[in-house]
Protein backbone atom coordinates (compact mmCIF):
# COMPACT_ATOMS: atom_id res chain seq x y z
CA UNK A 1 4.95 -76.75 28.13
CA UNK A 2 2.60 -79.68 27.97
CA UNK A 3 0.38 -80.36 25.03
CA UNK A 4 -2.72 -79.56 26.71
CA UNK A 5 -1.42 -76.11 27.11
CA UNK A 6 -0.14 -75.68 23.90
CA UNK A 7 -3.50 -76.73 22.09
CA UNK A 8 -5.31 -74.30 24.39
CA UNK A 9 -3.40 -71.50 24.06
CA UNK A 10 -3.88 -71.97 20.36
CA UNK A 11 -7.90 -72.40 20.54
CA UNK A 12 -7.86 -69.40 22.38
CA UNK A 13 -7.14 -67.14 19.73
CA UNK A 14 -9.44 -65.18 17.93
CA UNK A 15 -11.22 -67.51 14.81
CA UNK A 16 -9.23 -70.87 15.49
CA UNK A 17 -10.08 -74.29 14.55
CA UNK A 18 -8.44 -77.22 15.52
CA UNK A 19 -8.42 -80.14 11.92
CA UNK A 20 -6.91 -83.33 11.32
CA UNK A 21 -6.80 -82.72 7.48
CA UNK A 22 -4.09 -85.13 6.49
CA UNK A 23 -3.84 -87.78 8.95
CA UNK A 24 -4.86 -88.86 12.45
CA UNK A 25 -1.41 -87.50 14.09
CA UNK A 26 -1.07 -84.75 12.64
CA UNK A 27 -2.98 -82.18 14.54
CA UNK A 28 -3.47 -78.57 12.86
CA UNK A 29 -4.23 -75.43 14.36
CA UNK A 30 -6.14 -73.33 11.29
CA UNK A 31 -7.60 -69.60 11.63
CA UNK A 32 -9.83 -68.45 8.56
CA UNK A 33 -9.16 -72.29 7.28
CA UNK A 34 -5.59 -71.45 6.82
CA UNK A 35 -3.01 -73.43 8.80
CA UNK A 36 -0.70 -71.53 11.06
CA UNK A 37 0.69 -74.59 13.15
CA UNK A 38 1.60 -78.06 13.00
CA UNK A 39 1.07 -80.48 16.09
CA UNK A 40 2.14 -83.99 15.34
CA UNK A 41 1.13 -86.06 18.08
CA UNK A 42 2.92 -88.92 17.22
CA UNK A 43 6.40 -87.84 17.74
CA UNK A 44 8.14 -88.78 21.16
CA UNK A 45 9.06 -85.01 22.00
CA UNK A 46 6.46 -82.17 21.84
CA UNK A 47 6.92 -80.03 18.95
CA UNK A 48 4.86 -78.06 17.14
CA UNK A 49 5.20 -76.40 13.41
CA UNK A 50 4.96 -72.79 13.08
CA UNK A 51 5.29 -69.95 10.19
CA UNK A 52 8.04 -67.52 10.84
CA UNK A 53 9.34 -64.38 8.93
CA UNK A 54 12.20 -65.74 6.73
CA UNK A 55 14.53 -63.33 8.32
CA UNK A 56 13.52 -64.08 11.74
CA UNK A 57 13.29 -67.97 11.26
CA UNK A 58 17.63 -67.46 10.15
CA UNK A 59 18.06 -65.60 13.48
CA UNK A 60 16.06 -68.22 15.61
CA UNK A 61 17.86 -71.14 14.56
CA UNK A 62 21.00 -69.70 15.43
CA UNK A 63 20.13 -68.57 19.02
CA UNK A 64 18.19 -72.12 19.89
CA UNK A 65 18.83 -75.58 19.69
CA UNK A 66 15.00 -76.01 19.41
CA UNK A 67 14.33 -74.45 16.94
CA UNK A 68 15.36 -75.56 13.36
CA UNK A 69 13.51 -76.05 10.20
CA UNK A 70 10.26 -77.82 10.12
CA UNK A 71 10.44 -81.31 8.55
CA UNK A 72 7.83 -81.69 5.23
CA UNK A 73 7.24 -77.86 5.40
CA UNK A 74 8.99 -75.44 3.24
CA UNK A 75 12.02 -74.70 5.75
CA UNK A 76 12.82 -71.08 4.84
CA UNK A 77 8.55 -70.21 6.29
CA UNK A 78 7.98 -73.10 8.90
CA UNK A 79 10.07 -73.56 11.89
CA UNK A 80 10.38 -76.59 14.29
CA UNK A 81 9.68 -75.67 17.82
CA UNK A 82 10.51 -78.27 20.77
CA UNK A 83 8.44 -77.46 23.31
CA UNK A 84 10.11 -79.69 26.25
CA UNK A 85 14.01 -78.12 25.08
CA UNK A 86 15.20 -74.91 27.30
CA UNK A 87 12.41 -72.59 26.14
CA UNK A 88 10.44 -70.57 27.73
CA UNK A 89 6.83 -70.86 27.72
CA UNK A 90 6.87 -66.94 27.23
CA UNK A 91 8.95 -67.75 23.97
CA UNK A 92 6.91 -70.38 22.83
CA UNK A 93 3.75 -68.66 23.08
CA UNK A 94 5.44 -65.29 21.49
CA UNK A 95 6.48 -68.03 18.19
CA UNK A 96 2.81 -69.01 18.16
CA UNK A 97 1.51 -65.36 18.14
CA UNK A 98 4.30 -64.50 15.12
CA UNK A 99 2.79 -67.35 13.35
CA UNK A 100 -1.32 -66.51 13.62
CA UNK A 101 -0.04 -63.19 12.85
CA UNK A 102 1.80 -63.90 9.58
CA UNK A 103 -1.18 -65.94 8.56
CA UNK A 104 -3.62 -63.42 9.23
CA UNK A 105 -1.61 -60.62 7.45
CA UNK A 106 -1.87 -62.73 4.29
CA UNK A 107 -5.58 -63.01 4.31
CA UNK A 108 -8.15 -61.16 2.27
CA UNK A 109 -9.50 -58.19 3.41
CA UNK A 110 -12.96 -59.66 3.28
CA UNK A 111 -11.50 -62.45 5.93
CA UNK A 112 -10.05 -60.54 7.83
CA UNK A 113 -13.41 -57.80 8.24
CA UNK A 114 -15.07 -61.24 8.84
CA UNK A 115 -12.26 -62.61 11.69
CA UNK A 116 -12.59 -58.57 13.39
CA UNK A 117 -16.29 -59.64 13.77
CA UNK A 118 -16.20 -62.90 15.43
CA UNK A 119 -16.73 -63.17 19.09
């Protein structure tokens, strides 16, 4: 997966953002103004942050190679993805659905009524 790709299939979810809140390389994917994936762009390999199920997160770093936890996140919510590893594109885009998900679970019901009327 390129990162053309990646950044669109992100944007095409329902109520995403792209920000650059912390630094110029550090792209972030945001929906309801809360992050659910990190892109840093200036890394040589293309990997992207994500929030994953504590549980889940375990499993997934024992099945893949590319996926461990996410440097300056907390590691037992964020995993590592690298996106040019073995990986499908199907799995990679399934990791960034998990992740929106999570985030929107945790939002308030008034954001997420207001992200159910967004077009």
């Amino acid at each position: 997966m390129n990162i053309e790709i990646l950044v669109e299939y992100c944007l095409s979810k329902k109520g995403v953002r792209e920000d650059f809140p912390f630094d110029e390389q550090t792209l972030t994917m945001k929906v309801m103004g809360k992050i659910f994936a990190f892109i840093p762009l200036d890394e040589e390999k293309l990997v992207i942050a994500l929030k994953c199920d504590p549980d889940r997160a375990v499993v997934l770093r024992e099945q893949y190679e590319e996926i461990g936890g996410a440097y300056h996140l907390n590691k037992k919510h964020w995993n590592s993805v690298d996106c040019e590893g073995s990986l499908s594109d199907k799995m990679i885009t399934e990791l960034i659905d998990h992740s929106y998900a999570l985030v929107i679970s945790g939002l308030k019901k008034a954001e997420k009524e207001a992200l159910r009327n967004m077009e």
